[in-house]
Protein backbone atom coordinates (compact mmCIF):
# COMPACT_ATOMS: atom_id res chain seq x y z
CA UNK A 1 -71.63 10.53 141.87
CA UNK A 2 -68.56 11.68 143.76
CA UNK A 3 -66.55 8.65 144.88
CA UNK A 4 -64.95 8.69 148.50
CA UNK A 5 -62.65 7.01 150.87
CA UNK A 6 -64.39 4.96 153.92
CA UNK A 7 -62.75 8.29 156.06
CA UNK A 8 -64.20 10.63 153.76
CA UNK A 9 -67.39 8.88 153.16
CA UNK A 10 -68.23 8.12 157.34
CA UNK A 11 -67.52 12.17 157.85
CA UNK A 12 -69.44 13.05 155.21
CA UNK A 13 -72.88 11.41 156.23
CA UNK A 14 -75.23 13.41 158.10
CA UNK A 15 -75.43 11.68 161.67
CA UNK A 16 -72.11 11.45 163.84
CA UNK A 17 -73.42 8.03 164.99
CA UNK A 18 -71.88 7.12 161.12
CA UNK A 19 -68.37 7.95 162.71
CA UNK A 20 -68.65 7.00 166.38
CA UNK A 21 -69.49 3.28 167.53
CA UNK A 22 -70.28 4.89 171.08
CA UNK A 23 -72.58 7.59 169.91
CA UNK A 24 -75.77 8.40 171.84
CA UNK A 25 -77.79 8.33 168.99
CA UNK A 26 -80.68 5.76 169.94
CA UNK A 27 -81.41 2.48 168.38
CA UNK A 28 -84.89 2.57 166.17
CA UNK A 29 -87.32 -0.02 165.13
CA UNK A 30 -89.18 2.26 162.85
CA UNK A 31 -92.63 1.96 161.68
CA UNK A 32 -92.59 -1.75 160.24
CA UNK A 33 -92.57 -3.91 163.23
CA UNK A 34 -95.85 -2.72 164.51
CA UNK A 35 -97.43 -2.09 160.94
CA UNK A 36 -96.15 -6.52 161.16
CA UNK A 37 -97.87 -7.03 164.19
CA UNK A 38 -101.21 -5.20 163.62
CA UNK A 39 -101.63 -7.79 160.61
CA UNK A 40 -101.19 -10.60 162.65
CA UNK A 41 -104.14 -12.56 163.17
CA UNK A 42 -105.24 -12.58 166.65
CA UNK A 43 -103.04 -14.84 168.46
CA UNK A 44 -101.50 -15.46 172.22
CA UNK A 45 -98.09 -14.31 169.87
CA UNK A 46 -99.68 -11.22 169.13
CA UNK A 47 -100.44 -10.14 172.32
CA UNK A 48 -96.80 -10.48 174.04
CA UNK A 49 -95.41 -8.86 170.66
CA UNK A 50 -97.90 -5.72 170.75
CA UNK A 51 -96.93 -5.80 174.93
CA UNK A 52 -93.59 -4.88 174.46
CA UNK A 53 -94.69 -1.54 171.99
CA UNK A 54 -92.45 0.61 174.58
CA UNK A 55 -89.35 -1.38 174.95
CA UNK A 56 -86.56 0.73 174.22
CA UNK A 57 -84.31 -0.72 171.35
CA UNK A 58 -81.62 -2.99 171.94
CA UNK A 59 -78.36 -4.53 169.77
CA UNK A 60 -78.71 -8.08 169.00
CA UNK A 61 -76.48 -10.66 167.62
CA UNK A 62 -80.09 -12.69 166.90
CA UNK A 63 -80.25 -9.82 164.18
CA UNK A 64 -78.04 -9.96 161.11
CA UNK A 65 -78.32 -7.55 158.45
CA UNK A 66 -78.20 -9.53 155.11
CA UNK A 67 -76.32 -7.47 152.68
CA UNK A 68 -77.08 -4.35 154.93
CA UNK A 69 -81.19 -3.37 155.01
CA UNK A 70 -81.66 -3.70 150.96
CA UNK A 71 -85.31 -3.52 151.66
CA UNK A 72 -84.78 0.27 151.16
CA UNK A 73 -81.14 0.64 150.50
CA UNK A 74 -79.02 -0.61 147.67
CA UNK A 75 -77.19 -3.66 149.02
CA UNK A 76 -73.36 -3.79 150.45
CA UNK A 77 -73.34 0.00 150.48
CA UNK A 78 -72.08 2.30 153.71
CA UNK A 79 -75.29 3.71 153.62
CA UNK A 80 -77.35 -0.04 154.05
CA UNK A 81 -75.19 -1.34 156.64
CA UNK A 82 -75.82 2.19 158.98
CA UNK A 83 -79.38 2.29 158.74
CA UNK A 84 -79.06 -1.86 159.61
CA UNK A 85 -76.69 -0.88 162.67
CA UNK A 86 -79.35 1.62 163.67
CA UNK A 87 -82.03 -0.77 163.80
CA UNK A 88 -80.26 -3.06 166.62
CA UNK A 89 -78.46 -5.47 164.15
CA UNK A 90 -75.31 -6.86 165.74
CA UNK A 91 -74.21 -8.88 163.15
CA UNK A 92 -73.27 -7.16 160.06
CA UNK A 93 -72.74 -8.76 156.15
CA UNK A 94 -69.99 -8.11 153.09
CA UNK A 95 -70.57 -10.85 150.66
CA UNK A 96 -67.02 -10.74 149.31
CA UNK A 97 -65.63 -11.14 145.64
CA UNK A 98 -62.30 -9.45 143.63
CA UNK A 99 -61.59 -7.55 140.94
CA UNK A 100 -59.20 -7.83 138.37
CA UNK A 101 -56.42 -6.72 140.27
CA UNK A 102 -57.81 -9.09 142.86
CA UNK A 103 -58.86 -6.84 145.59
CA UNK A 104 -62.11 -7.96 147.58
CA UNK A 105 -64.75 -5.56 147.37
CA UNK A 106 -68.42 -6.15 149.15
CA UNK A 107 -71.04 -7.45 146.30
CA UNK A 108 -73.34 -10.40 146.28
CA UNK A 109 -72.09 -12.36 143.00
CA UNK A 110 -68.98 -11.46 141.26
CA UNK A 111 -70.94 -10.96 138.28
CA UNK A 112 -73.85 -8.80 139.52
CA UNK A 113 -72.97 -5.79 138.37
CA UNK A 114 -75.31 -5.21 135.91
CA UNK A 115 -78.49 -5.16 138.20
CA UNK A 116 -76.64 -3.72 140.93
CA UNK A 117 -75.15 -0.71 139.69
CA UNK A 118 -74.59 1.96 136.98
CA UNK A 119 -71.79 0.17 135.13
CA UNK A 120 -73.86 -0.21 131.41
CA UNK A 121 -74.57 3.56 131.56
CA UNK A 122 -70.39 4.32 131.43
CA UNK A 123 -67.40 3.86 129.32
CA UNK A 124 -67.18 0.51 131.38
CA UNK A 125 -70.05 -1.27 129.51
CA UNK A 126 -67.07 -2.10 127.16
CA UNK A 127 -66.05 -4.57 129.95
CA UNK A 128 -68.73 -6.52 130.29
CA UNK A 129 -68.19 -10.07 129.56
CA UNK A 130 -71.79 -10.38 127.70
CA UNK A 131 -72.54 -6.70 126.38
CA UNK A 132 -76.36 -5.20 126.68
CA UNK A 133 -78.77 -6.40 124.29
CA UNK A 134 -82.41 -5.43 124.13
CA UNK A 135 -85.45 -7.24 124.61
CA UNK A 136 -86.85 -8.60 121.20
CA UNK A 137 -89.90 -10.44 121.13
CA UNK A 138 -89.99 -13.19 123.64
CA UNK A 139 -86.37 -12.80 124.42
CA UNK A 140 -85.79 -10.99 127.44
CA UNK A 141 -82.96 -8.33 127.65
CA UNK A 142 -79.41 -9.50 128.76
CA UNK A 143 -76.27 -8.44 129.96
CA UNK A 144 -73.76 -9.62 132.50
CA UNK A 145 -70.76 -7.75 134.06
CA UNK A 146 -68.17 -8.72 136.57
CA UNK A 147 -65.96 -7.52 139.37
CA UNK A 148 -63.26 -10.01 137.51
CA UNK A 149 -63.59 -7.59 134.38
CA UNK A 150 -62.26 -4.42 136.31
CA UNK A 151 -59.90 -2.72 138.81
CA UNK A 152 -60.63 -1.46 142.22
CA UNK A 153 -60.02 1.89 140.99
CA UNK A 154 -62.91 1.32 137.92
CA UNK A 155 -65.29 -0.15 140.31
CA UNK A 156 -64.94 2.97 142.96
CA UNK A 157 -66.26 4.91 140.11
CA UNK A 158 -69.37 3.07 139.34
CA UNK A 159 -72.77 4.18 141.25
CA UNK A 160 -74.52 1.61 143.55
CA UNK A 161 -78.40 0.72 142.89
CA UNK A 162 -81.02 -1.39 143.97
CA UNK A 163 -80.31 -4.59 142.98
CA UNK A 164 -82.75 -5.05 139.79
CA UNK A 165 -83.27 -5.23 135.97
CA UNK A 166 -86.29 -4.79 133.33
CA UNK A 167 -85.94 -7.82 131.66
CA UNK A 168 -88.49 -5.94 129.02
CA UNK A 169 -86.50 -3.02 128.44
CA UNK A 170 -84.95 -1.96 125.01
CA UNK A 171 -82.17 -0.08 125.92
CA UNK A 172 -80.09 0.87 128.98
CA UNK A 173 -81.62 3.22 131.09
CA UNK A 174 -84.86 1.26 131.07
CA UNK A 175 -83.27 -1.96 131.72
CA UNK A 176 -81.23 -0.51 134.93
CA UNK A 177 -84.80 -0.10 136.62
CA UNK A 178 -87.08 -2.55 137.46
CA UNK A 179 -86.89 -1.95 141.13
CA UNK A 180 -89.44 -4.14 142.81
CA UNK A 181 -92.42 -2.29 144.13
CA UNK A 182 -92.02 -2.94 147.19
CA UNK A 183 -88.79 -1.75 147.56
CA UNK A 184 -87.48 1.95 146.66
CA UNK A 185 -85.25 3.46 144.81
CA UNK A 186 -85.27 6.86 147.10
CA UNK A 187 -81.76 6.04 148.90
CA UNK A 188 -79.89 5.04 145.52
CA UNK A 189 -78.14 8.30 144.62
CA UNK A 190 -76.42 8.40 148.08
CA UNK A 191 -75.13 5.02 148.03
CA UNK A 192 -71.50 4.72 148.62
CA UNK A 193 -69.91 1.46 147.69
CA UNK A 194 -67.30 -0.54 150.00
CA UNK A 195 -63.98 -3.14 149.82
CA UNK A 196 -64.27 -6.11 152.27
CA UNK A 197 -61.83 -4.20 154.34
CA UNK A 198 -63.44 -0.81 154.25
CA UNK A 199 -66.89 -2.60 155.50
CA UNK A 200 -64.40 -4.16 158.60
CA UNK A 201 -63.96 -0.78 159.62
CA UNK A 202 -67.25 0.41 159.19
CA UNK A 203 -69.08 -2.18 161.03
CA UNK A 204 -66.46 -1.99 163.93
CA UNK A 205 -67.17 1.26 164.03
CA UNK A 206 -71.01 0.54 164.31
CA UNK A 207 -70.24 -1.71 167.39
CA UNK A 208 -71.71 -5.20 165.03
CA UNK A 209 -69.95 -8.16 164.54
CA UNK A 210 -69.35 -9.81 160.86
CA UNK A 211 -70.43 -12.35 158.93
CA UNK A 212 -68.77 -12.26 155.73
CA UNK A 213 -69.50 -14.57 152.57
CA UNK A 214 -67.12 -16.09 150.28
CA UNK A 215 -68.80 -15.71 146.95
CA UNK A 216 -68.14 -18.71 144.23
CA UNK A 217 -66.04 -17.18 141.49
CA UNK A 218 -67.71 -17.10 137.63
CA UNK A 219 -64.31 -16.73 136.67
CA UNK A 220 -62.20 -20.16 136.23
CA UNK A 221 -59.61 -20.83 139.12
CA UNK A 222 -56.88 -19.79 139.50
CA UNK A 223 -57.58 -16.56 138.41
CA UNK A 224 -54.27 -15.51 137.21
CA UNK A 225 -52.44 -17.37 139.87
CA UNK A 226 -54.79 -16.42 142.37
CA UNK A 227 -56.01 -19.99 144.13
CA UNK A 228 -59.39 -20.60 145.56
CA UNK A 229 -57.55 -21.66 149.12
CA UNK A 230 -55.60 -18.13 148.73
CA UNK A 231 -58.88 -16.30 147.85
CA UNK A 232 -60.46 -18.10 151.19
CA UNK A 233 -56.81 -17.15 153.33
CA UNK A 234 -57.39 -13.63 151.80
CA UNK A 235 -60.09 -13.10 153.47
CA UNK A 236 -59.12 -14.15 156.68
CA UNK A 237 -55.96 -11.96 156.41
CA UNK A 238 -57.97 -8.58 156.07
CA UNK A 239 -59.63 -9.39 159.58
CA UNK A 240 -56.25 -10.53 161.13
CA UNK A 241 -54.80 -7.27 159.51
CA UNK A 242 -57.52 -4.64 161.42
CA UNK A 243 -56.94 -6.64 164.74
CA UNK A 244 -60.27 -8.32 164.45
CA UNK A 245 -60.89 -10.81 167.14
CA UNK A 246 -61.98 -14.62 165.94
CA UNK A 247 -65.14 -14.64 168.07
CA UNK A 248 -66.47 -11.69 166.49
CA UNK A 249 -66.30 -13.38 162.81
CA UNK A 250 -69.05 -16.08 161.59
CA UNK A 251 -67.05 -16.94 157.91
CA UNK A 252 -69.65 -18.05 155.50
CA UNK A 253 -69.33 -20.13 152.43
CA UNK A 254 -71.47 -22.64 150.11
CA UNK A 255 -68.65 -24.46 148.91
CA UNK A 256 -67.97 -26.95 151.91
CA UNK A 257 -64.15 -26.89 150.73
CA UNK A 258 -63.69 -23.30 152.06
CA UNK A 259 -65.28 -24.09 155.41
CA UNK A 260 -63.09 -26.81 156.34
CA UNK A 261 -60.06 -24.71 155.02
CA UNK A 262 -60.85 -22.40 157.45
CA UNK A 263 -61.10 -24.80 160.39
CA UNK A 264 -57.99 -26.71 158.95
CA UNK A 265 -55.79 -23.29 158.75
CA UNK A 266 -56.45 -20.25 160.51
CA UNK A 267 -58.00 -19.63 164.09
CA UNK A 268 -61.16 -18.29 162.60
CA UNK A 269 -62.97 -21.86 161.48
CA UNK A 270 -64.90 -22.20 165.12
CA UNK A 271 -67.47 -20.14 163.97
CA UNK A 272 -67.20 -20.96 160.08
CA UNK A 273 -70.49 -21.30 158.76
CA UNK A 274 -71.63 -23.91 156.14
CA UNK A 275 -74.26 -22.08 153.36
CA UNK A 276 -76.39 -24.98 152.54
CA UNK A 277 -77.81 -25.18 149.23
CA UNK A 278 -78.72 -28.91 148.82
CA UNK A 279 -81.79 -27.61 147.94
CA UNK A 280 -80.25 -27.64 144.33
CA UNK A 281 -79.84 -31.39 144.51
CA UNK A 282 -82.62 -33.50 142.50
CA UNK A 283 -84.50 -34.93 144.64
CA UNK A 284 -83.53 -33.28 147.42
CA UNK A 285 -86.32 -32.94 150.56
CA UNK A 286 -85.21 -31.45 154.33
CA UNK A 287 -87.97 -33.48 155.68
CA UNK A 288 -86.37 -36.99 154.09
CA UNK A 289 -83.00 -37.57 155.55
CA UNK A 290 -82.53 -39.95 152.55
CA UNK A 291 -82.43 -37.57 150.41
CA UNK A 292 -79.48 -35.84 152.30
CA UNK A 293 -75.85 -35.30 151.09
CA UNK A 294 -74.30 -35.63 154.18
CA UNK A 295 -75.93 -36.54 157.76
CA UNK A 296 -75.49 -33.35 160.27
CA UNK A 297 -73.68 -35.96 162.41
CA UNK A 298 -71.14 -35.87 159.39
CA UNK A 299 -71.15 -32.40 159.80
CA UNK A 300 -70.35 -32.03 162.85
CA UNK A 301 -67.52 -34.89 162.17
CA UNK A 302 -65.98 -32.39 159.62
CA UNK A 303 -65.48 -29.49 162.45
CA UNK A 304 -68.38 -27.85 161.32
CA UNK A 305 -70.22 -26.06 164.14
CA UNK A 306 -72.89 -23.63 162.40
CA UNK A 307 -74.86 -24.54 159.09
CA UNK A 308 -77.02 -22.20 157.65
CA UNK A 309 -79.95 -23.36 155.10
CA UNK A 310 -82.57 -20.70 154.20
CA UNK A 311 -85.65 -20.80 156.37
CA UNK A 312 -87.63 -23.17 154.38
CA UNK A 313 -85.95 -26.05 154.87
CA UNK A 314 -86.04 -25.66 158.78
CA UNK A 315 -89.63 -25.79 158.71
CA UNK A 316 -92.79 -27.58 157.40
CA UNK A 317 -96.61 -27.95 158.52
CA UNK A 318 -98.20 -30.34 160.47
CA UNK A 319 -102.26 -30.12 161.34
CA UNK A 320 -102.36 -26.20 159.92
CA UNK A 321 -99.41 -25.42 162.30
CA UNK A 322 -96.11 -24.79 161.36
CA UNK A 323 -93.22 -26.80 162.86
CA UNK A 324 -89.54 -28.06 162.52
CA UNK A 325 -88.68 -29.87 159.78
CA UNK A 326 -86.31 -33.33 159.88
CA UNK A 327 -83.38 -31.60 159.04
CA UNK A 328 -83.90 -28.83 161.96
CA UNK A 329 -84.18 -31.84 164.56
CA UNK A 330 -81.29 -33.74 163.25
CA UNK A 331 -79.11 -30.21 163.38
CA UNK A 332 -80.26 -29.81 167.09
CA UNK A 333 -79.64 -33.28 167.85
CA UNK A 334 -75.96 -32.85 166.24
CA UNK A 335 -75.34 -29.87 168.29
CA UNK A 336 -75.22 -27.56 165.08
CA UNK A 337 -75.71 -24.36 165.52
CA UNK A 338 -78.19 -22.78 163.14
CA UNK A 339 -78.60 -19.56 161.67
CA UNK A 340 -81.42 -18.63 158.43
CA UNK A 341 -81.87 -16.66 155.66
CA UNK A 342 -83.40 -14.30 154.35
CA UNK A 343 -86.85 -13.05 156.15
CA UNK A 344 -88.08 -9.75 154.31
CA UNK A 345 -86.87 -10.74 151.21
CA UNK A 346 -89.92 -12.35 149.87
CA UNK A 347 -92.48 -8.72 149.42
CA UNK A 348 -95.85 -8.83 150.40
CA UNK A 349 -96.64 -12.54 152.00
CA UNK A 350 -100.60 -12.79 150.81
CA UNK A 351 -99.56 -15.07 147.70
CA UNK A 352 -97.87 -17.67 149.99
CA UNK A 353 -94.87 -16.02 150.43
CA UNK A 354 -92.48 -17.29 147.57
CA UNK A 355 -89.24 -19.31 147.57
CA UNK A 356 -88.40 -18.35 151.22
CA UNK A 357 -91.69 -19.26 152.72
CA UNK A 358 -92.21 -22.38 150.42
CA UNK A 359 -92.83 -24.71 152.81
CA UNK A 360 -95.13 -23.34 154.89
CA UNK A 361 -96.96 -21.48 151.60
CA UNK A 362 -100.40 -23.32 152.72
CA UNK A 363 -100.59 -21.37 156.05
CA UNK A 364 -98.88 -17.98 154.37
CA UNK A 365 -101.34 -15.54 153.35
CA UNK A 366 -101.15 -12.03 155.05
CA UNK A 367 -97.43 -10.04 156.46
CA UNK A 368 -98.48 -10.73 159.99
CA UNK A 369 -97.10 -14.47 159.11
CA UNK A 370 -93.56 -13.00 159.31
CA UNK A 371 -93.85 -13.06 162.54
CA UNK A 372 -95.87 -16.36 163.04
CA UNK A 373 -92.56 -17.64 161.27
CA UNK A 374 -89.82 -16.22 163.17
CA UNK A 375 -91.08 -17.77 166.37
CA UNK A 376 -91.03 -21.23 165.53
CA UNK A 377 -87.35 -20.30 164.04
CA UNK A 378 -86.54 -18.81 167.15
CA UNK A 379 -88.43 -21.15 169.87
CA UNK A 380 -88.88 -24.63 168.22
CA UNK A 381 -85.97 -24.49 165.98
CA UNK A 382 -83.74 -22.88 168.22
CA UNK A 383 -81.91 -20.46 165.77
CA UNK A 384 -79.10 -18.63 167.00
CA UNK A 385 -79.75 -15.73 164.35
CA UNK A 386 -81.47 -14.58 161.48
CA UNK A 387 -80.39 -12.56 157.96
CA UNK A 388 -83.05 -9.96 157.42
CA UNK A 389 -83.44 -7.24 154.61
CA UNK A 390 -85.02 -5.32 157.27
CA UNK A 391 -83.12 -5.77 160.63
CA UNK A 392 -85.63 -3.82 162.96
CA UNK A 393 -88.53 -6.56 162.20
CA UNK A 394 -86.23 -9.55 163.90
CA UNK A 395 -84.40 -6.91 166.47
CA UNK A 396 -87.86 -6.40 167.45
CA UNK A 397 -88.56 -9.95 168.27
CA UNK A 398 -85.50 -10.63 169.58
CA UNK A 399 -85.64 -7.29 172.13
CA UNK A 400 -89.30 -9.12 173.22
CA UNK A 401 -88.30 -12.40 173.93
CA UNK A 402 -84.70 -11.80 175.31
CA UNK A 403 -82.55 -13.26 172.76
């Protein structure tokens, strides 16, 4: 695949709305929000969703695209983030990590690139800090490559996929498939891959906001005199750098240190948003405050001002129904604001829905539930936004009920 500049890349897509934030080109929900709703089970919820069928598409900052719309397209690529700007999302994603020469480029972990693009196939496989071996028996097949390994000139050159791996396979060109089958690997050829300050211009071009992510390094720092704080400032730089206004930046990061850096230090910490992932904690239970690291009132004591745990933990079930969970009350109560991750991640919902509908996996059994769940998130909860790997499903929603 023939690698391009952001300039290049924009002009070479088919649509001018891919080079013009103002173009006329109309917002689209697509087929899946109403294929959603006719699954529903019959429901006063269904009935004010199928009533707004001919509302014309709107831009909403309750819909973030999470890593773009990788339901369809390969993650953190131009071509994801357009078709999630053209389904109303105002809020845009780069999950941001460097390369060897310490750039930041857009890519969920900094050593994902062995599920998430073509680097085993190429001369760069020699990089890779655990090499390719094949699935032998029980032993599933292996390989791990990072960001950290190679320049921002090697990593232009490798070709964006979906983000998946055949664990089975015995040698490489099996093991870069595996693409779920619910997803599709029809976009992955024209997949262009971004830096963190290519996808600034991009989405300001798009008219969205951002919410980029601070990945956690697998490399030990400092990596070659480059400090976690100056990794976290770096970041912030590249949006002071394109003239990006504070307001229009939601920081994200799991490691509570970079959060309060950025409150502490730059202008941009207002809206820095704490990635929670107690979940990892033994013991650990959003319905038992005991259980809890920190209190949200200690939170809020830090500076914080928006958490955002995935959507389990902001919900549970009570009588068949579903509802808030402890930890969404005591948020409210703290005056946190909330955001949630990830709906359309999770494939078809008839087998209870997986990690991201955990909680509530005794009243999950059909797709229509998506829906079912994004209005307690939205109305109980009070969620100021949600990451989707399909934007138009929560634009949608959001376009309905005026958020």
């Amino acid at each position: 695949m023939r690698h391009l500049t952001l300039t290049t890349a924009l002009a070479a897509l088919p649509l001018a709305a891919l080079a013009d934030a103002h173009s006329t080109e109309p917002l689209t929900y697509g087929q899946r929000p109403f294929a959603l709703i006719d699954a529903m089970d019959p429901s006063p919820l269904k009935d004010e969703l199928m009533a707004c069928r001919g509302q014309t598409p709107e831009r909403t900052k309750f819909s973030i695209g999470h890593r773009g719309a990788p339901l369809m397209f390969p993650e953190h690529t131009v071509e994801s983030n357009v078709a999630a700007a053209r389904m109303g999302a105002g809020i845009l994603e780069c999950d941001v990590t460097f390369t060897s020469d310490k750039e930041l480029v857009c890519r969920h972990a900094q050593n994902d690139l062995h599920t998430t693009t073509d680097i085993l196939a190429t001369d760069l496989a020699s990089t890779c800090t655990t090499p390719f071996a094949p699935a032998a028996g029980e032993e599933q097949a292996t390989a791990e490559c990072r960001t950290s390994e190679i320049t921002l000139a090697e990593f232009r050159t490798l070709t964006p996929k979906m983000d998946a791996a055949d664990g089975t396979a015995t040698d490489v060109a099996d093991y870069l498939g595996g693409t779920a089958d619910w997803r599709t690997d029809l976009y992955t050829g024209q997949a262009t891959s971004m830096t963190h300050a290519e996808s600034i211009a991009l989405f300001d071009r798009l008219g969205a906001d951002f919410t980029p992510e601070l990945k956690t390094p697998s490399v030990e720092m400092p990596f070659d005199g480059f400090s976690q704080q100056g990794y976290a400032q770096k970041l912030i730089d590249e949006y002071v750098a394109a003239g990006i206004e504070p307001s229009r930046v939601w920081p994200q990061s799991f490691n509570l240190k970079d959060v309060t850096y950025w409150i502490e230090n730059t202008e941009y910490g207002d809206q820095a948003v704490y990635l929670m992932d107690e979940y990892d904690i033994e013991g650990y239970s959003p319905t038992d405050p005991s259980t809890w690291p920190q209190t949200m009132d200690e939170l809020n004591a830090m500076g914080i001002n928006w958490i955002a745990p995935p959507m389990w933990m902001l919900v549970t079930t009570e009588g068949g129904a579903i509802v808030p969970s402890a930890l969404a009350n005591a948020a409210k109560e703290a005056d946190l604001g909330i955001i949630t991750w990830t709906l359309e991640r999770s494939g078809p919902l008839a087998g209870g829905g997986g990690w991201y509908f955990q909680s509530i996996a005794d009243v999950t059994d059909n797709d229509g539930d998506t829906y079912e769940l994004l209005h307690v998130l939205a109305q109980d909860v009070g969620v100021a936004g949600v990451f989707s790997d399909w934007p138009a499903t929560v634009t949608y929603y959001a376009n309905c009920f005026g958020l």
